[in-house]
C-alpha atoms as a PDB file:
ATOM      1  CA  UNK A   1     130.083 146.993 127.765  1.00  0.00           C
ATOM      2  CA  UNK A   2     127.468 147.731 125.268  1.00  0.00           C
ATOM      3  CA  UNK A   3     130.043 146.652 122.427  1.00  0.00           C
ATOM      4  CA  UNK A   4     129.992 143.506 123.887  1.00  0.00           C
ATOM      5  CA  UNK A   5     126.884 142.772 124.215  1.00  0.00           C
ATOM      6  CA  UNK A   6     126.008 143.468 120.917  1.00  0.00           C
ATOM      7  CA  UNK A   7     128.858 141.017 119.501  1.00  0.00           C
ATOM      8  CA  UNK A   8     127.657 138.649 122.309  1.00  0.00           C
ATOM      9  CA  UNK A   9     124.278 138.707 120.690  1.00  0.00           C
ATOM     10  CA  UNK A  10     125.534 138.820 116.990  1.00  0.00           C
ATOM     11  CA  UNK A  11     127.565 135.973 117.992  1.00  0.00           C
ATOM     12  CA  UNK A  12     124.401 134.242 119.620  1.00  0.00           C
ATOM     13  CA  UNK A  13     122.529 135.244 116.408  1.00  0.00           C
ATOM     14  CA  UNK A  14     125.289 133.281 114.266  1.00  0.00           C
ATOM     15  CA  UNK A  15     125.051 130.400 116.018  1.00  0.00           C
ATOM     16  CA  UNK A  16     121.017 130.145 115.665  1.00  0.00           C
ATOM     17  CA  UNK A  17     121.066 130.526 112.254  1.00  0.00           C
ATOM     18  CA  UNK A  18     123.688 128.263 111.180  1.00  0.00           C
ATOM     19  CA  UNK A  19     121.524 125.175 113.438  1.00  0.00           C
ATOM     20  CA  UNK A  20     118.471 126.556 111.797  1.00  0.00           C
ATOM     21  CA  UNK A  21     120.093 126.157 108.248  1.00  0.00           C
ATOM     22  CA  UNK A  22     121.636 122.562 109.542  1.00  0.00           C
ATOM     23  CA  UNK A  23     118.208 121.316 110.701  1.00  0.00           C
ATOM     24  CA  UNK A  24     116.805 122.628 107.573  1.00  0.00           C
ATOM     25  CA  UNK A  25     119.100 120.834 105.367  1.00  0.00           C
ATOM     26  CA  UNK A  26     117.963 117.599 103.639  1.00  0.00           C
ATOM     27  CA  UNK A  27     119.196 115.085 105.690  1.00  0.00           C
ATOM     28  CA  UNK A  28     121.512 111.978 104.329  1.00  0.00           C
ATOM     29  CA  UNK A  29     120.352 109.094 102.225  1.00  0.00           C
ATOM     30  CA  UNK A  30     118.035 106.520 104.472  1.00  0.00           C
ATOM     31  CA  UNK A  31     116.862 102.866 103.682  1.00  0.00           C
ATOM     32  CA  UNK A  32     114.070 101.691 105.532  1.00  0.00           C
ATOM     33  CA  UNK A  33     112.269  98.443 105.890  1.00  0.00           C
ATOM     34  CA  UNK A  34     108.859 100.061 106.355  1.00  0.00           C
ATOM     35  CA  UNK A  35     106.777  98.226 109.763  1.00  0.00           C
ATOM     36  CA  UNK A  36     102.868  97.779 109.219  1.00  0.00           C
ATOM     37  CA  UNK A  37     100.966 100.357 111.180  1.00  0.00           C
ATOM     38  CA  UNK A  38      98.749  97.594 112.502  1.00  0.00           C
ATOM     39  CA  UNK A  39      99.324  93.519 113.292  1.00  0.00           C
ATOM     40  CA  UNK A  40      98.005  90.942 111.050  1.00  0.00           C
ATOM     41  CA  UNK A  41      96.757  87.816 112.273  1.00  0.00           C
ATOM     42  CA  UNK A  42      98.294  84.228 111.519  1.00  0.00           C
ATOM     43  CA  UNK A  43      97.872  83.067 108.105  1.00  0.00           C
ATOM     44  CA  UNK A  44      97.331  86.564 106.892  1.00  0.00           C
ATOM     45  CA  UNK A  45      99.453  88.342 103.815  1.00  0.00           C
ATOM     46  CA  UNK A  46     100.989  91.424 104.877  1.00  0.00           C
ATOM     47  CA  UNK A  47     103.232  93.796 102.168  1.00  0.00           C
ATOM     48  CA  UNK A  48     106.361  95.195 103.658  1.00  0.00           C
ATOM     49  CA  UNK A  49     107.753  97.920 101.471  1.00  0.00           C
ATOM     50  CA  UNK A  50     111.810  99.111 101.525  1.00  0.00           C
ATOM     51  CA  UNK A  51     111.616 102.851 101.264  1.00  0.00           C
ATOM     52  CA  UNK A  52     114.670 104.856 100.628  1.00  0.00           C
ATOM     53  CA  UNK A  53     114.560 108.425 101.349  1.00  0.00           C
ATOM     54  CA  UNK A  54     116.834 111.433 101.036  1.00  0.00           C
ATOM     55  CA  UNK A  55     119.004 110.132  97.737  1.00  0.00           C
ATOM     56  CA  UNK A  56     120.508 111.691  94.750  1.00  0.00           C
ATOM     57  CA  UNK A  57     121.789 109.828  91.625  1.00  0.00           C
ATOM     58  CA  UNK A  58     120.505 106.307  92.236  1.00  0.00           C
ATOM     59  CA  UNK A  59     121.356 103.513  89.671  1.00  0.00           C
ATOM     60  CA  UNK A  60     121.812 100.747  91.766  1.00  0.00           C
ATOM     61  CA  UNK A  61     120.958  98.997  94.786  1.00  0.00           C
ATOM     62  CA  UNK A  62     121.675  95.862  96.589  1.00  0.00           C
ATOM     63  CA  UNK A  63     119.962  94.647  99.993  1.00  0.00           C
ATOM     64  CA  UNK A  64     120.081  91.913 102.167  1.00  0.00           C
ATOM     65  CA  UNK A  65     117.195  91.085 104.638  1.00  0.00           C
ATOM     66  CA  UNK A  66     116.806  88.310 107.587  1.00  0.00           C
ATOM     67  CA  UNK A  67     113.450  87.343 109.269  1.00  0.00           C
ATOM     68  CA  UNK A  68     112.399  84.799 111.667  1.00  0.00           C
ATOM     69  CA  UNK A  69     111.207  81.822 109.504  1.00  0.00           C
ATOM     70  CA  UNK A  70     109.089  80.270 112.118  1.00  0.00           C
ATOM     71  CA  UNK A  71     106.944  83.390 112.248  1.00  0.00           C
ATOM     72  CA  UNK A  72     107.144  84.429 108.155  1.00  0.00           C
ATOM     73  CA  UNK A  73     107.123  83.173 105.140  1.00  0.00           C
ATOM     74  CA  UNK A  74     107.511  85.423 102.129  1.00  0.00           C
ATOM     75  CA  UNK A  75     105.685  84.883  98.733  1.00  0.00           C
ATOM     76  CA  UNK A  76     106.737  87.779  96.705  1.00  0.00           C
ATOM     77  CA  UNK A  77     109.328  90.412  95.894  1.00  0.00           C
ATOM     78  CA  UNK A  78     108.246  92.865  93.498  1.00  0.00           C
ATOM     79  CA  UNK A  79     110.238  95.886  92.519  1.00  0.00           C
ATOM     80  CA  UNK A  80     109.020  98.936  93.740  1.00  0.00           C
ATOM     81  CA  UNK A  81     109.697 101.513  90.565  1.00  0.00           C
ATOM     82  CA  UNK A  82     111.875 103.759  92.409  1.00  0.00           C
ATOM     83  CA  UNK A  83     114.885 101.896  90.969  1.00  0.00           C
ATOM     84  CA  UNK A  84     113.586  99.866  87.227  1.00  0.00           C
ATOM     85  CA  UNK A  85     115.003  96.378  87.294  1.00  0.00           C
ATOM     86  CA  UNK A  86     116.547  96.760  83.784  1.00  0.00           C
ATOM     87  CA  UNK A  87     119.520  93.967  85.131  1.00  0.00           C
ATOM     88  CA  UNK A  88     118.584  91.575  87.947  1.00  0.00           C
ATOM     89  CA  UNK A  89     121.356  90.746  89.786  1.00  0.00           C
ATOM     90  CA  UNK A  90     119.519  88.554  92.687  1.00  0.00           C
ATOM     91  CA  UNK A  91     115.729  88.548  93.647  1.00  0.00           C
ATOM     92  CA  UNK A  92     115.326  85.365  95.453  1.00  0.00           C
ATOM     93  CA  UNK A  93     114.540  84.892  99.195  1.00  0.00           C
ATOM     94  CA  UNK A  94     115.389  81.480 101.339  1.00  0.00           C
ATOM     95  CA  UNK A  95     112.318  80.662 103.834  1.00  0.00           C
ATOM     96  CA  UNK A  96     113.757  78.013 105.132  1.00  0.00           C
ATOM     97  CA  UNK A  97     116.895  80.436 105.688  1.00  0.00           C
ATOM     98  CA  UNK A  98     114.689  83.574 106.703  1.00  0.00           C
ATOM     99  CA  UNK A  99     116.334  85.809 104.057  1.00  0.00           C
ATOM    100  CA  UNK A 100     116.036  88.041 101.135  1.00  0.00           C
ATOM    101  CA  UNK A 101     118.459  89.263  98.963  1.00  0.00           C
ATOM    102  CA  UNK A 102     117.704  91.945  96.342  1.00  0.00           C
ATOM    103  CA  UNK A 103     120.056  93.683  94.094  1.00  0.00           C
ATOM    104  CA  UNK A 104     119.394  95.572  90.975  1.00  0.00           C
ATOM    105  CA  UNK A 105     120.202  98.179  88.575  1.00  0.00           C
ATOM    106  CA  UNK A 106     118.732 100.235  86.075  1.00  0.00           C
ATOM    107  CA  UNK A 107     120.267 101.208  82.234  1.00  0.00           C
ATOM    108  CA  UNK A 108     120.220 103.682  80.238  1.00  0.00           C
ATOM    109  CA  UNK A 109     117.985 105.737  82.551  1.00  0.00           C
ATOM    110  CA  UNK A 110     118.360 109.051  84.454  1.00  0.00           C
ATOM    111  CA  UNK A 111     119.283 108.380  87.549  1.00  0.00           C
ATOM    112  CA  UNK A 112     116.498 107.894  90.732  1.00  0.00           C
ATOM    113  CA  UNK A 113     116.995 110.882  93.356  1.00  0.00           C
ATOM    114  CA  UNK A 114     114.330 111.474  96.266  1.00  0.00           C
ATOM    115  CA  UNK A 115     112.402 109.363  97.763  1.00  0.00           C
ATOM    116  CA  UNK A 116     110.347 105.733  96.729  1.00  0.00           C
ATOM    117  CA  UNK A 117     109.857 102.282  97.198  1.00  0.00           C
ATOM    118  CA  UNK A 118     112.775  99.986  95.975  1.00  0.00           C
ATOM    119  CA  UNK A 119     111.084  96.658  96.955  1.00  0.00           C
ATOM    120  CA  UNK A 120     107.782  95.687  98.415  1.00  0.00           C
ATOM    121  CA  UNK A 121     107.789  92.196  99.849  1.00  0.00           C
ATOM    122  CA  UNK A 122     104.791  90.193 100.635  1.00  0.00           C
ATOM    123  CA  UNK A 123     104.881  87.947 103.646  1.00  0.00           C
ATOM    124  CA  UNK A 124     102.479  85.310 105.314  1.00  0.00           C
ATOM    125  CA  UNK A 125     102.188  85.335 108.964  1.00  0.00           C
ATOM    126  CA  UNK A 126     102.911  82.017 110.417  1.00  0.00           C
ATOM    127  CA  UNK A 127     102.585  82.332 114.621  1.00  0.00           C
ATOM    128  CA  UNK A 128     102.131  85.070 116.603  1.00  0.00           C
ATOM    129  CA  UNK A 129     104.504  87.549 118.139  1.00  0.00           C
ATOM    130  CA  UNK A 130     106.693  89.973 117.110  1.00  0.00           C
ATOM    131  CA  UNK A 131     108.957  89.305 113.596  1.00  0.00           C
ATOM    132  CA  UNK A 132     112.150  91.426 113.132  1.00  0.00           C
ATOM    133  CA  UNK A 133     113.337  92.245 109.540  1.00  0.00           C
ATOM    134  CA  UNK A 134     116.333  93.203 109.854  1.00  0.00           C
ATOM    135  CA  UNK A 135     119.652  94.204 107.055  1.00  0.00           C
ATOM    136  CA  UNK A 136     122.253  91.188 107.057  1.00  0.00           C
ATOM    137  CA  UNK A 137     125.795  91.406 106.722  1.00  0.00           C
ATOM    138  CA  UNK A 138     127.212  89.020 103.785  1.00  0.00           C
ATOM    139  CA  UNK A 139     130.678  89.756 102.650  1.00  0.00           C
ATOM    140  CA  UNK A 140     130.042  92.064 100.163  1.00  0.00           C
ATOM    141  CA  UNK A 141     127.682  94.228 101.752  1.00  0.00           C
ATOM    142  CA  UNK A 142     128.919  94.477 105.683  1.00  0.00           C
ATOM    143  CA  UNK A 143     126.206  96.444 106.177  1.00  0.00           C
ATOM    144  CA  UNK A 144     123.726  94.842 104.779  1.00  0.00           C
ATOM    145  CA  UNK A 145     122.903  97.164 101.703  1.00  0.00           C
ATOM    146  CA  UNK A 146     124.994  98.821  99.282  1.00  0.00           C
ATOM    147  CA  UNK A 147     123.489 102.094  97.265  1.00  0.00           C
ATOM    148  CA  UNK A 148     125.584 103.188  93.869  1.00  0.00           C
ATOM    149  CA  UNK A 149     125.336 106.217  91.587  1.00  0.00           C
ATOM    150  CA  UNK A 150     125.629 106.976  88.217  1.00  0.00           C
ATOM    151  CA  UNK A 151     129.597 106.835  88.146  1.00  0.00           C
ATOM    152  CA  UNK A 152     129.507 103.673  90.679  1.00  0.00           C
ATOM    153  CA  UNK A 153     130.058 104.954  93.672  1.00  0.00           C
ATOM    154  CA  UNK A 154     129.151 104.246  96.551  1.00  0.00           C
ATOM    155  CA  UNK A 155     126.169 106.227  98.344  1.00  0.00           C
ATOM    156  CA  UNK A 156     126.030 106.148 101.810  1.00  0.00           C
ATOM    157  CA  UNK A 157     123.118 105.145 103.204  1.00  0.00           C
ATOM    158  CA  UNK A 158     121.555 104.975 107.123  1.00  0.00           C
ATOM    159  CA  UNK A 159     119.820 101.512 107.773  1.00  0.00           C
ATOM    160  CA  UNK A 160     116.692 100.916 109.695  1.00  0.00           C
ATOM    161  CA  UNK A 161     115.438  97.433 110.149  1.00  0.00           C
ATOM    162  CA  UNK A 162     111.720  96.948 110.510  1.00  0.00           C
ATOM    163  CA  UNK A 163     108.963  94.256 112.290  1.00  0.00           C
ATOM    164  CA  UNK A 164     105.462  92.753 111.760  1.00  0.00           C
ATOM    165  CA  UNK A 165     103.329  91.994 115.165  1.00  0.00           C
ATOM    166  CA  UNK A 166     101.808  88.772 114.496  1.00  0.00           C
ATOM    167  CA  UNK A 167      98.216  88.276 116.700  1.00  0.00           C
END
């Protein structure tokens, strides 16, 4: 009986540690359109940054956004230096459309790992409520985003869309 309790307790032992170390261990790579911590009223500019977290061996990155035109309009996209724009593949945004589409990728760099700001976008409130931002699918990026490494490949990534609260 006593032998079994201490394997029961070894065993119990095993299986703490091993969550511990899991919950400990840097979690996968994120992309996050990042939601003001307070609303902005109509007519007023608001900056919206994409932060990726978690990543190792960034070169390249490609995002696609969609927002409620009626309630945004965006004036700027400016890179955010975690990623260098050395080739611009896209950086244009439809307000008409309510979308964004972003891709980059930097040369002859070391590659980005951690975390940063990929793009910062600046947009004008237009009415009140609440404005989703949200990752689009196009054909190639289902997903909305695509993330590639040093040797191309893809990095997987976990999305989370964002919103502004218009008073």
């Amino acid at each position: 009986m006593l032998r079994f309790q201490s394997v029961l307790r070894f065993g119990l032992l095993l299986v703490l540690v091993t969550l511990l170390a899991a919950s400990c261990a840097p979690a996968g790579a994120a992309l996050k359109v990042e939601s003001p911590a307070a609303a902005v009223a109509v007519n007023e500019t608001v900056r919206v940054p994409i932060q990726i977290q978690n990543v190792e061996d960034l070169t390249a990155i490609e995002i696609h956004l969609a927002f409620d035109p009626a309630k945004l309009e965006v004036l700027e996209l400016t890179n955010g230096g975690f990623v260098q724009a050395d080739f611009i593949v896209q950086n244009a945004f439809d307000n008409a459309a309510g979308t964004v589409d972003y891709a980059i990728a930097q040369i002859n760099r070391d590659p980005a790992s951690g975390n940063g700001i990929v793009l910062e976008i600046v947009f004008r409130a237009k009415a009140s409520g609440s404005a989703a931002i949200e990752y689009r699918s196009i054909p190639a990026a289902a997903a909305g985003a695509l993330l590639a490494d040093s040797k191309g490949s893809a990095i997987q990534v976990s999305l989370t869309n964002g919103s502004v609260e218009i008073k």
